[in-house]
N, C-alpha and C. Protein backbone atom coordinates (compact mmCIF):
# COMPACT_ATOMS: atom_id res chain seq x y z
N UNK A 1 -73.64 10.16 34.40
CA UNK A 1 -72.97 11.44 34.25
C UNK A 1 -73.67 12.22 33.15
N UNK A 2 -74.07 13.54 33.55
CA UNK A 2 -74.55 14.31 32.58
C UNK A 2 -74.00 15.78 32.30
N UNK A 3 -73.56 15.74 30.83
CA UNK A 3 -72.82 16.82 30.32
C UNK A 3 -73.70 18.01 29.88
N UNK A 4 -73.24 19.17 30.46
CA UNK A 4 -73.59 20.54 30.24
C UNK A 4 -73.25 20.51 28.86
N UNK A 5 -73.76 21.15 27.87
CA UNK A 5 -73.43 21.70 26.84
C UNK A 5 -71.74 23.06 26.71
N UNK A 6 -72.34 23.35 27.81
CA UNK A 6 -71.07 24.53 28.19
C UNK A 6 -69.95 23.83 28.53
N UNK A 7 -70.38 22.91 29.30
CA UNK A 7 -68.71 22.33 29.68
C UNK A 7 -67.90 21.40 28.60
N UNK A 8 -68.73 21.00 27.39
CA UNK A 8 -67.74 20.86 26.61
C UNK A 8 -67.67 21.92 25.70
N UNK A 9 -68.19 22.90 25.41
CA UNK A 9 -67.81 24.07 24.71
C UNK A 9 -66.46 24.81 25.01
N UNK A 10 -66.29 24.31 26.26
CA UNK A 10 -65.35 24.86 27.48
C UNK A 10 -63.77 24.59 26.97
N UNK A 11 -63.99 23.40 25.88
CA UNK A 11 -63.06 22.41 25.74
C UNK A 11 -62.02 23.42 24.86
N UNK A 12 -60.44 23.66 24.81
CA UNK A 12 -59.63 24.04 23.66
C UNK A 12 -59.78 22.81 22.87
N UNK A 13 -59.44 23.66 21.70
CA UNK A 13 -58.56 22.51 20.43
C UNK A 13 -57.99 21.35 21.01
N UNK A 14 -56.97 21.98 21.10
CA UNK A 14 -55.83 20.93 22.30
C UNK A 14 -56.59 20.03 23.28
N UNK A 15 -57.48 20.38 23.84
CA UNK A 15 -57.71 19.40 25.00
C UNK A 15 -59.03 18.71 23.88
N UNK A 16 -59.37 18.70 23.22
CA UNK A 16 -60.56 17.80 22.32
C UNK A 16 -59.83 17.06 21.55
N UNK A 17 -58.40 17.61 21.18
CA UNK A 17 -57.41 16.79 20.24
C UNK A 17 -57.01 15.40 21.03
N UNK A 18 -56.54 15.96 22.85
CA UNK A 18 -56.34 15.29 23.76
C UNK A 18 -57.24 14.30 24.04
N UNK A 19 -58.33 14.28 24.25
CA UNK A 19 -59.38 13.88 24.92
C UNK A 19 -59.39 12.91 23.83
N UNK A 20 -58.95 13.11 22.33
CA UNK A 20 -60.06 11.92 21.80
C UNK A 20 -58.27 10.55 21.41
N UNK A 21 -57.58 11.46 21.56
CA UNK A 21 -56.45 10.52 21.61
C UNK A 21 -56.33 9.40 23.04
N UNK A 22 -56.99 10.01 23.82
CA UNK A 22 -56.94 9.19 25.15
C UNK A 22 -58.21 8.44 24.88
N UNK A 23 -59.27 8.40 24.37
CA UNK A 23 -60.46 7.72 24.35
C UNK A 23 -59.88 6.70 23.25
N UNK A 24 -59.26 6.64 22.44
CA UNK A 24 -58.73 6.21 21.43
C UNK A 24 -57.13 4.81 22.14
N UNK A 25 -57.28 5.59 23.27
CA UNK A 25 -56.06 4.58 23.93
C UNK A 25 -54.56 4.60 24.22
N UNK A 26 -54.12 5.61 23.35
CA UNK A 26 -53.02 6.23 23.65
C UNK A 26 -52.32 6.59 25.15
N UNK A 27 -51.46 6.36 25.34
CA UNK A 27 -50.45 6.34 26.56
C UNK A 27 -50.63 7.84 26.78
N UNK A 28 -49.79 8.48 28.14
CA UNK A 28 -49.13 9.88 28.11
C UNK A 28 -48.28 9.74 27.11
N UNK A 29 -47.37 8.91 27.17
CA UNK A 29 -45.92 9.32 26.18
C UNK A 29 -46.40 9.17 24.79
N UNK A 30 -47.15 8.19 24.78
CA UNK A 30 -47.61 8.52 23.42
C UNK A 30 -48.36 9.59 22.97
N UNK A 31 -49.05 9.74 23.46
CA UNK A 31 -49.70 11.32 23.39
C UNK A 31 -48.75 12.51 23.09
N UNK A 32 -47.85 12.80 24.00
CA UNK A 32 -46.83 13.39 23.60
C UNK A 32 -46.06 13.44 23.02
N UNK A 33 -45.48 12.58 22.12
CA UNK A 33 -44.74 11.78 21.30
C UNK A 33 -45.82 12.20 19.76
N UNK A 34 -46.78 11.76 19.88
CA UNK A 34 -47.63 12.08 18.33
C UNK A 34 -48.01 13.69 18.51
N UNK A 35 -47.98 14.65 19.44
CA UNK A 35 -48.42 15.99 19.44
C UNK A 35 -46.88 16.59 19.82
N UNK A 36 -46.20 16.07 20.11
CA UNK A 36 -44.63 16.44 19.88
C UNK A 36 -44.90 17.66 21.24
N UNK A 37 -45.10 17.09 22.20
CA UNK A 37 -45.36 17.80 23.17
C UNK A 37 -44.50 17.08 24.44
N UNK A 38 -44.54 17.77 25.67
CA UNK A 38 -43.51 16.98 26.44
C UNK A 38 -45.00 16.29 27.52
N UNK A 39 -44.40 15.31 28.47
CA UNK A 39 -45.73 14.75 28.96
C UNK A 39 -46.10 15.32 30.16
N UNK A 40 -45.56 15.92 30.85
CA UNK A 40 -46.01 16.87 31.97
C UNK A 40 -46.87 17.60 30.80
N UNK A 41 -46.98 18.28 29.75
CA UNK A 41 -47.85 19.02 28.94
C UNK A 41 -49.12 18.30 28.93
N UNK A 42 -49.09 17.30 28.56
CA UNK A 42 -50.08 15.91 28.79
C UNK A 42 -50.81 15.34 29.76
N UNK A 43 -50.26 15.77 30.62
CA UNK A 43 -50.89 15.41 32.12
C UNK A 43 -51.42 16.79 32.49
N UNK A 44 -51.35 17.52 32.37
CA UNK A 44 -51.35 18.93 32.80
C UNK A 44 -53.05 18.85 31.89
N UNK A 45 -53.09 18.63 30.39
CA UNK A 45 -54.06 19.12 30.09
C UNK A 45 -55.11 18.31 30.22
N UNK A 46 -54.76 16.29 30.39
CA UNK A 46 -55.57 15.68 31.18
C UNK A 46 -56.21 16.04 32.57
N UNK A 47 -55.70 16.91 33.57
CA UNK A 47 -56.09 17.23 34.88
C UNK A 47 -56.73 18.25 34.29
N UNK A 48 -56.50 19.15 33.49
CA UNK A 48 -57.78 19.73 33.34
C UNK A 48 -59.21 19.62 32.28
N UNK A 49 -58.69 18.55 31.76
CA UNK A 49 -59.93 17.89 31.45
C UNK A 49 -60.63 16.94 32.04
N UNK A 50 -60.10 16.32 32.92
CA UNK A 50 -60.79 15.71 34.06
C UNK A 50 -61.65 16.59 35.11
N UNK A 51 -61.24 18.27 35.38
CA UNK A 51 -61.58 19.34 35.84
C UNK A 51 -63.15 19.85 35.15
N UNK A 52 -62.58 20.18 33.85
CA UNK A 52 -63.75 20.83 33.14
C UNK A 52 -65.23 19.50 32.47
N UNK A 53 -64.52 18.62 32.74
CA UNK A 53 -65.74 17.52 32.31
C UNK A 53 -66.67 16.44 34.12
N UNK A 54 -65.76 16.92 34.88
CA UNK A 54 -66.30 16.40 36.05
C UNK A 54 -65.90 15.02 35.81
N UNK A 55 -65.08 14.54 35.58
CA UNK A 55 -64.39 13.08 35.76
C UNK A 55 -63.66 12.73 36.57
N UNK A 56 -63.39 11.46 37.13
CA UNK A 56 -62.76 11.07 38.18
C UNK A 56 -61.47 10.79 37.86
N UNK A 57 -61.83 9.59 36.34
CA UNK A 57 -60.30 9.19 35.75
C UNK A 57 -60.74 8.74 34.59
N UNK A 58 -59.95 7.77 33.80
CA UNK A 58 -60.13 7.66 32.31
C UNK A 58 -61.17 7.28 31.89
N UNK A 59 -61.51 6.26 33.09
CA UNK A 59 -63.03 6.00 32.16
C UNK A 59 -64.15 7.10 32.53
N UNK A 60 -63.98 8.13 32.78
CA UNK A 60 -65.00 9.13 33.08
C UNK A 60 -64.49 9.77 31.84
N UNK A 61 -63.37 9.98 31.62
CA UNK A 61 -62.99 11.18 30.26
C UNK A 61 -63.46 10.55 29.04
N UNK A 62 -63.80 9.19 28.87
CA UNK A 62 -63.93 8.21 27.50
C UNK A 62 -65.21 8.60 27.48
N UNK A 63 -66.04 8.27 28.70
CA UNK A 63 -67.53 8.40 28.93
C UNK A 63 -67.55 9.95 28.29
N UNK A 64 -67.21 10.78 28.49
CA UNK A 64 -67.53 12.06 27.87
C UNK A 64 -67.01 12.81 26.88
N UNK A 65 -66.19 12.01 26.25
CA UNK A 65 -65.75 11.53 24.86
C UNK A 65 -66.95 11.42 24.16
N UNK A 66 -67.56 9.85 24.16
CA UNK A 66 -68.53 9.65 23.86
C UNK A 66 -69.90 10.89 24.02
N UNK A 67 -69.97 11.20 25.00
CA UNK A 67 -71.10 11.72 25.00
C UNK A 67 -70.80 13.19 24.21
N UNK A 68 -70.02 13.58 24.11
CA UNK A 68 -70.06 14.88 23.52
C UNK A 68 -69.46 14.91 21.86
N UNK A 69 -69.47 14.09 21.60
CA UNK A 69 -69.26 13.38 20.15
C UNK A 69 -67.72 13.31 19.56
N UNK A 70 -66.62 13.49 20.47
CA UNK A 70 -65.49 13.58 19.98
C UNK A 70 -65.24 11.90 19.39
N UNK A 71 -65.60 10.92 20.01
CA UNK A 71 -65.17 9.66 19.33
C UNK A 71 -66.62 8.58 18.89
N UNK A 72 -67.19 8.00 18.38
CA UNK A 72 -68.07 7.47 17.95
C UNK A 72 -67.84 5.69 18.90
């Protein structure tokens, strides 16, 4: 998988905040629960980060985690 520069530029706050809490391992509810958000909010901004990064499912979003430097 190879990341555009644009498509993670693409990324909000929120969904890079998201993205690295899920690479990190965090549940939906937990996710929502530590961003005090409800989890349809959570899923909502996972589908579109699965959208804007070309991923299938989690381990595609971790993979581009990694690659775009949100988690080491």
């Amino acid at each position: 998988m190879k990341l555009k520069k644009q498509r993670s530029s693409n990324l909000t706050s929120r969904e890079l905040e998201i993205l690295k809490l899920i690479a990190d391992e965090f549940t939906n509810f937990e996710i929502a629960n530590t961003l005090e958000i409800s989890q349809h909010t959570v899923i909502t901004h996972r589908r579109n980060l699965m959208n804007k990064l070309d991923a299938r499912n989690t381990a595609g979003l971790v993979r581009a985690a990694l690659a775009i430097g949100v988690v080491y």
